[in-house]
N, C-alpha and C. Protein backbone atom coordinates (compact mmCIF):
# COMPACT_ATOMS: atom_id res chain seq x y z
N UNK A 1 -18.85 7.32 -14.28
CA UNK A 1 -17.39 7.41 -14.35
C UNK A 1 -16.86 6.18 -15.07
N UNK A 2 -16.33 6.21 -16.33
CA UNK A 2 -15.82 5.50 -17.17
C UNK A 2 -14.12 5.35 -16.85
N UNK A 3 -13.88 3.97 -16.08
CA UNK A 3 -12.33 3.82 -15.88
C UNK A 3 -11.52 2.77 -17.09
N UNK A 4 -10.05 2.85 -17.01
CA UNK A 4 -9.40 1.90 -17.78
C UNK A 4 -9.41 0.35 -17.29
N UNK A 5 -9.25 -0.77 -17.96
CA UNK A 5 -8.76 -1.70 -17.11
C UNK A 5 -7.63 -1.76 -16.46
N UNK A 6 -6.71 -0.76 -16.63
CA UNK A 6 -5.70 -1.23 -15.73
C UNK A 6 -6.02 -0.21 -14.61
N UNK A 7 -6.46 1.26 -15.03
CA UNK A 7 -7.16 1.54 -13.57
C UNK A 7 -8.12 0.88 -12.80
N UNK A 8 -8.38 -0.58 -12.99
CA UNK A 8 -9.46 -0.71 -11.97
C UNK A 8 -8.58 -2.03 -11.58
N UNK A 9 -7.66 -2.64 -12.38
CA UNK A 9 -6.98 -3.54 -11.38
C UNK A 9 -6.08 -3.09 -10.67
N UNK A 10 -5.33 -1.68 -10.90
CA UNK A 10 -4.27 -1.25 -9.91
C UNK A 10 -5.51 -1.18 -9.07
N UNK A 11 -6.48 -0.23 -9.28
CA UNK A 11 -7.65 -0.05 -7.76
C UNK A 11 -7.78 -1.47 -7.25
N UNK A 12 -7.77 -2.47 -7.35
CA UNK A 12 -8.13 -3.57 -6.98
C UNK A 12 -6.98 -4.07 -6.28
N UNK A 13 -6.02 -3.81 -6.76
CA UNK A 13 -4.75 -4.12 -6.02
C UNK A 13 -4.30 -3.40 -4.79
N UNK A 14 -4.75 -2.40 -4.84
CA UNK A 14 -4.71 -1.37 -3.81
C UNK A 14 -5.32 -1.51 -2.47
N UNK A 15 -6.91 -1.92 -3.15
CA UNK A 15 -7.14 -2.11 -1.86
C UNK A 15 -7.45 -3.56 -1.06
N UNK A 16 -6.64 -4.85 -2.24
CA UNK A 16 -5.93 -6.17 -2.07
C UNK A 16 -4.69 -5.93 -0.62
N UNK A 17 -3.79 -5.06 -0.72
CA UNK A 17 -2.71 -4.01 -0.14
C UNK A 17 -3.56 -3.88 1.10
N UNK A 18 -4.28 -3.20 0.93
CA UNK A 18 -4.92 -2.28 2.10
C UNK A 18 -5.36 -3.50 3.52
N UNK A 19 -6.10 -4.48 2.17
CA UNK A 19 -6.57 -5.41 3.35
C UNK A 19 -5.66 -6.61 4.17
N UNK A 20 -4.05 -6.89 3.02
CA UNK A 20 -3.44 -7.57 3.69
C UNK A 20 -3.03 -6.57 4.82
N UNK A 21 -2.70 -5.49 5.01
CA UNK A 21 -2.03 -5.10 5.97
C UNK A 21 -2.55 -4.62 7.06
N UNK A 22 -4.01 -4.65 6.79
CA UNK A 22 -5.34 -4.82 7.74
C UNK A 22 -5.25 -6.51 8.75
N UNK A 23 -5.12 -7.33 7.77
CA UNK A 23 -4.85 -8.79 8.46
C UNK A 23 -3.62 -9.39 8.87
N UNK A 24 -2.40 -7.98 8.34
CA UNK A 24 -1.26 -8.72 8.63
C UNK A 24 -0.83 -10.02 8.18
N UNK A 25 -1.14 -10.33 6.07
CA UNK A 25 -0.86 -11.14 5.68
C UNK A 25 0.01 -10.97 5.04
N UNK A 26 1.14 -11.29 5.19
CA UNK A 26 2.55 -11.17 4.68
C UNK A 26 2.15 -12.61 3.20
N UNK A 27 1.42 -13.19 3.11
CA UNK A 27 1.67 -13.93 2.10
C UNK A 27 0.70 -13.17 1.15
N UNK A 28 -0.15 -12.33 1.39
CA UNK A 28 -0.57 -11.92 0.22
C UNK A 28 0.10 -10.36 -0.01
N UNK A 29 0.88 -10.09 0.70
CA UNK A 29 1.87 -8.92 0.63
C UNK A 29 2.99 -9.09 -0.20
N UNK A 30 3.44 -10.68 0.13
CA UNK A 30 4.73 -11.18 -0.83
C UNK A 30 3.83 -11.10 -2.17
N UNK A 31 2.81 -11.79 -2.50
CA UNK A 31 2.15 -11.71 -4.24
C UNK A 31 2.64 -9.80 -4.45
N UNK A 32 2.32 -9.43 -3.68
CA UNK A 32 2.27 -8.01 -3.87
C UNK A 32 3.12 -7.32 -4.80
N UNK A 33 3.97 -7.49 -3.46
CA UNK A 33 5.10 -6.48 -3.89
C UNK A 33 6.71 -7.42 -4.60
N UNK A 34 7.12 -6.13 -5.64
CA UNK A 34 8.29 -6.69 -6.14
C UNK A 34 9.47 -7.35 -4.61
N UNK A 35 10.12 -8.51 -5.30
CA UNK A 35 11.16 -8.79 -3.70
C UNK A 35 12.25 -7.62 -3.98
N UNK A 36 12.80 -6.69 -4.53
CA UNK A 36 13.41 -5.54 -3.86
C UNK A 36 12.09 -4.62 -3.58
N UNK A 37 11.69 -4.47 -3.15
CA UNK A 37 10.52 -3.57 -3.00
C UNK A 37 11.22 -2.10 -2.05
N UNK A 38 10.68 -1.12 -2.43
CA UNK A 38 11.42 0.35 -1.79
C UNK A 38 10.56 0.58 -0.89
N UNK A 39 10.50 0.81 0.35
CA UNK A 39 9.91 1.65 0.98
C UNK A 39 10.60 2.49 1.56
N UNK A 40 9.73 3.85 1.47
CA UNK A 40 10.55 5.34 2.03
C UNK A 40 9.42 5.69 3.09
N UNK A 41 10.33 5.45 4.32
CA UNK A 41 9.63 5.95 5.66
C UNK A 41 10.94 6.44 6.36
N UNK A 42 11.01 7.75 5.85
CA UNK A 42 11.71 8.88 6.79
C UNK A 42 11.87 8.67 8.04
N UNK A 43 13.07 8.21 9.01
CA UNK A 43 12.93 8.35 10.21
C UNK A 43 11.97 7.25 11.08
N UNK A 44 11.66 6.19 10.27
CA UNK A 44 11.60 4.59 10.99
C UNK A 44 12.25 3.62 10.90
N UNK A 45 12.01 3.13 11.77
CA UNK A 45 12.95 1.50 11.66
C UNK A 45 11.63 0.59 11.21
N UNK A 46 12.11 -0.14 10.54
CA UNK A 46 11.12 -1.53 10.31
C UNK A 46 12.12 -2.81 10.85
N UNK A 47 11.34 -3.49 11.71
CA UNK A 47 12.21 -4.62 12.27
C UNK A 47 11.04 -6.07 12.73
N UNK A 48 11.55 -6.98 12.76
CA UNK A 48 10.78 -7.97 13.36
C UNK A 48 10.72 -8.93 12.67
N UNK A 49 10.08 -10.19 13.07
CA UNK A 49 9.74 -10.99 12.42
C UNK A 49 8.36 -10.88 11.64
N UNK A 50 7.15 -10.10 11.79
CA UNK A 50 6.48 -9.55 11.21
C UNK A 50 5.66 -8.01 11.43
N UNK A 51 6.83 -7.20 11.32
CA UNK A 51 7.26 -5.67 11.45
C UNK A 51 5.64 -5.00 11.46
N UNK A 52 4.35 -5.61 10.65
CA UNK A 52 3.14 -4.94 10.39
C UNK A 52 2.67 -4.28 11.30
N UNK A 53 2.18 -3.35 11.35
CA UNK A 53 1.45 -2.88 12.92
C UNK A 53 0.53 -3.95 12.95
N UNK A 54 -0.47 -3.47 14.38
CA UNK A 54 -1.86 -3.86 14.18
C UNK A 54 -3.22 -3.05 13.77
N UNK A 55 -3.60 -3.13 12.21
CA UNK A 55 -4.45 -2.22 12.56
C UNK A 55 -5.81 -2.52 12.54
N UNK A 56 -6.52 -1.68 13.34
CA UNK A 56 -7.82 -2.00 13.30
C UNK A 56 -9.00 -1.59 11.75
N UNK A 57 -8.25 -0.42 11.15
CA UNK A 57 -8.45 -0.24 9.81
C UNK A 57 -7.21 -0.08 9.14
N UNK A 58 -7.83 0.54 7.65
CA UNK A 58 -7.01 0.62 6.63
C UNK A 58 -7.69 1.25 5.66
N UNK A 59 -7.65 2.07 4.80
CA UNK A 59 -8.42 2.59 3.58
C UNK A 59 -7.38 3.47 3.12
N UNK A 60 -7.71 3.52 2.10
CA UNK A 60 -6.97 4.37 0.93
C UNK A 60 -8.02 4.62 -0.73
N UNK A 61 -7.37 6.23 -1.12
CA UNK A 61 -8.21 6.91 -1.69
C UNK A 61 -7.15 7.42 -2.46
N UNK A 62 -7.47 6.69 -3.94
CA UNK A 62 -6.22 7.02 -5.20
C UNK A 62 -7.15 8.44 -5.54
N UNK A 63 -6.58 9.53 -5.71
CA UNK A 63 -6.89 10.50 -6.18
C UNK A 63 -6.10 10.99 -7.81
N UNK A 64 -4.88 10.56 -8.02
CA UNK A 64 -4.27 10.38 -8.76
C UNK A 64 -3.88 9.34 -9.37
N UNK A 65 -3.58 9.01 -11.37
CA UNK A 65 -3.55 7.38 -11.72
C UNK A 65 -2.70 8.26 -12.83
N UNK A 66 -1.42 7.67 -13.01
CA UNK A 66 -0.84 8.03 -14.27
C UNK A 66 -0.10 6.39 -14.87
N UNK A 67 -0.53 6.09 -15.99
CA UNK A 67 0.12 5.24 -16.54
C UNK A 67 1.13 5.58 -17.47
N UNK A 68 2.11 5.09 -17.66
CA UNK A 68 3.12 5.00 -19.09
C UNK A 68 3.97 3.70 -19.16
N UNK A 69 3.63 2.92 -20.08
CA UNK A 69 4.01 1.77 -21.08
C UNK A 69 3.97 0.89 -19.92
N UNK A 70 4.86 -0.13 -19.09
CA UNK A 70 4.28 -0.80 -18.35
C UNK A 70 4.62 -0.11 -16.37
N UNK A 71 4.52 1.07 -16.62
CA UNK A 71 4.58 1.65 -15.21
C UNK A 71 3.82 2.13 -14.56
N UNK A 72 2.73 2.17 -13.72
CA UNK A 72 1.30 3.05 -13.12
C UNK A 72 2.19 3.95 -11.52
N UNK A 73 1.52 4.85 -11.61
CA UNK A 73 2.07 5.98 -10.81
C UNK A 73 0.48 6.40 -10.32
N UNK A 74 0.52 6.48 -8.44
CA UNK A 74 -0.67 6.39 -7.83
C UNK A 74 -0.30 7.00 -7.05
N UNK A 75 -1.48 8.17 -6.35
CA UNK A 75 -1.18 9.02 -5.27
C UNK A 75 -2.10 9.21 -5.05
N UNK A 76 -2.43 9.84 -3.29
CA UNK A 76 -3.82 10.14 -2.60
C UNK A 76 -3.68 9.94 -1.37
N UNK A 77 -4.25 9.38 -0.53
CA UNK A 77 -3.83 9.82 0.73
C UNK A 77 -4.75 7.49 1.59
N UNK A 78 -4.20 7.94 2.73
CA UNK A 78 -4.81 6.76 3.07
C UNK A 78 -5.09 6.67 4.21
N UNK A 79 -5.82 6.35 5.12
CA UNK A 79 -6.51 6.21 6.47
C UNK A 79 -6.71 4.67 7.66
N UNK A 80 -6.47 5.15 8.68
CA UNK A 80 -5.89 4.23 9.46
C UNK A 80 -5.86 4.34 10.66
N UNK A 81 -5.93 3.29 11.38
CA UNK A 81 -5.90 3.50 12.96
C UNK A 81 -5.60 2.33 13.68
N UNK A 82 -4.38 2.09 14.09
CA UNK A 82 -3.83 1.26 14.89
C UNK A 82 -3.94 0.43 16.63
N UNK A 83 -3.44 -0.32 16.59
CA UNK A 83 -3.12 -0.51 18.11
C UNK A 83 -2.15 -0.79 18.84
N UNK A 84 -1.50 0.09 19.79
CA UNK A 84 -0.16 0.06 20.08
C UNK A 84 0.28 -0.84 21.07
N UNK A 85 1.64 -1.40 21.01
CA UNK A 85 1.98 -2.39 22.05
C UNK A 85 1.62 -2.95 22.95
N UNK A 86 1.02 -1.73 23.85
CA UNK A 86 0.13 -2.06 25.22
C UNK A 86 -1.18 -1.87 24.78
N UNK A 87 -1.56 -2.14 23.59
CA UNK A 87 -2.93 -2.65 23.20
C UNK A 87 -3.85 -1.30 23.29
N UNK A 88 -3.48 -0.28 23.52
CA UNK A 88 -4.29 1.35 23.36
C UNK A 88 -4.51 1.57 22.14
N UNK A 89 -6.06 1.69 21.62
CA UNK A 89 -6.30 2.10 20.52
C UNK A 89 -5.72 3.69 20.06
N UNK A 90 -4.92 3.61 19.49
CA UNK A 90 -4.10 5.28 18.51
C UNK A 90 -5.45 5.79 17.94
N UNK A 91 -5.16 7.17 17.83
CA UNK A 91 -5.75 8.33 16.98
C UNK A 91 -5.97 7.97 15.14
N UNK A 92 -7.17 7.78 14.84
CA UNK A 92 -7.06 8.01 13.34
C UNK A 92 -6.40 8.91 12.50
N UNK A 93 -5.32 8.23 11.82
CA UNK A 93 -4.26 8.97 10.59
C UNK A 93 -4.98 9.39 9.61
N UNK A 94 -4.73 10.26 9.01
CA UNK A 94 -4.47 9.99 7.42
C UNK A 94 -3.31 10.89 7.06
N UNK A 95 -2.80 10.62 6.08
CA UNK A 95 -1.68 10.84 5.39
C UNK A 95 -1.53 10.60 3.88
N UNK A 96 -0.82 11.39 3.22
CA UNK A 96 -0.37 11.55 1.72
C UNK A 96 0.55 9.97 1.53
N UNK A 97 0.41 9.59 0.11
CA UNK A 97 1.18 8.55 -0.30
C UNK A 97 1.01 8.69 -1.81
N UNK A 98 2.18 7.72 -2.38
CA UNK A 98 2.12 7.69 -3.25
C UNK A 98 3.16 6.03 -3.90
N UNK A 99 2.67 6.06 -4.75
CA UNK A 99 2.30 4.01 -4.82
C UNK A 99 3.70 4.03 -6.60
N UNK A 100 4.25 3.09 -6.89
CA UNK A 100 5.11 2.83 -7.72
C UNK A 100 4.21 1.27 -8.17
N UNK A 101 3.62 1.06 -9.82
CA UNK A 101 3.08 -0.23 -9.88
C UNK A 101 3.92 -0.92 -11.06
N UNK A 102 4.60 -2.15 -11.35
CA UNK A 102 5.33 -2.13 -12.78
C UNK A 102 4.82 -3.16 -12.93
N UNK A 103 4.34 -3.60 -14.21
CA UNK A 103 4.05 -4.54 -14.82
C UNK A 103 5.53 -5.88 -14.97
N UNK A 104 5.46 -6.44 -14.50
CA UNK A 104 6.59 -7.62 -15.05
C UNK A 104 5.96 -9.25 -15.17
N UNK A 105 6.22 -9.51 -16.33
CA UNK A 105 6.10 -10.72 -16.81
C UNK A 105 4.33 -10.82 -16.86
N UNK A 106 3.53 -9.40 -17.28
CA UNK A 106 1.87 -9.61 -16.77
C UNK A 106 1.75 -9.42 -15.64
N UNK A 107 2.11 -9.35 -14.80
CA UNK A 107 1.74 -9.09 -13.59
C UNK A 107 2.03 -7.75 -12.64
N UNK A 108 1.31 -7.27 -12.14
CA UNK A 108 1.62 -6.08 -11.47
C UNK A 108 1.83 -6.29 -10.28
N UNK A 109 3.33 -5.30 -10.09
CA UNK A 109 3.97 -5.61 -8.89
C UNK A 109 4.15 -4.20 -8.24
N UNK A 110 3.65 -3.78 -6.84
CA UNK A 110 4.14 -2.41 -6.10
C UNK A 110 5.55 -2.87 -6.20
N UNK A 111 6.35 -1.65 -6.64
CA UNK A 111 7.83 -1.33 -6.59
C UNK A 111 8.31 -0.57 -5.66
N UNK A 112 7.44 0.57 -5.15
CA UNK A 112 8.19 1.21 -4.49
C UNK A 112 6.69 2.15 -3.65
N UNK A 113 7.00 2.46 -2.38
CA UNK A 113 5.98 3.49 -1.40
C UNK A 113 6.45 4.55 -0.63
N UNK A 114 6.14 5.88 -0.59
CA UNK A 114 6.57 6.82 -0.34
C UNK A 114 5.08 7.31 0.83
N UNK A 115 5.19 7.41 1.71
CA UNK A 115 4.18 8.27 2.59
C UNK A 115 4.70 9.31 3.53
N UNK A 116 3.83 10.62 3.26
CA UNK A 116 3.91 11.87 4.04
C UNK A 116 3.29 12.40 5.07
């Protein structure tokens, strides 16, 4: 399987993503993402001083890569399993997503996340 370079640094970035929010590192989340950054989560609140769940995993599986001029467009689904307040390990997720990447100033920044 013959990829682009920018498909293998969005892949790299992705699952850069995957693992801050595995460790709950908001400083390699800020490199991340643009500071307006969009997230679309239907019907949650995000609140806190560091809102991340806890999870015990994280993975994600780009099934889709569309580039045009400096914009990458990513979709596939991603996998996960948390631990809730009172410390009870949750049911393994997975779920549809889809990723917004823009190039600014060289650098690629998530713009925007949509999950189903």
């Amino acid at each position: 399987l013959v990829v682009s370079a920018v498909e293998q640094e969005i892949s790299d970035l992705e699952a850069m993503e995957c693992l801050a929010l595995q460790k709950r590192d908001t400083l390699v989340l800020r490199k991340l993402l643009i500071r307006d950054f969009t997230l679309d989560y239907p019907n949650e609140l995000v609140a806190g001083e560091n809102p991340i769940p806890y999870y015990v995993s994280y993975s994600r599986m780009v099934e889709n890569f569309s580039a045009f001029q400096q914009t990458v467009y990513t979709s596939g689904y991603e996998t996960f399993q948390k631990i809730d307040a009172n410390g009870k390990l949750e049911d393994v997720v997975k779920r549809a997503y889809s990723h917004t990447w823009t190039r600014l100033a060289g650098t690629w920044k998530l713009t925007s996340k949509t999950r189903n």
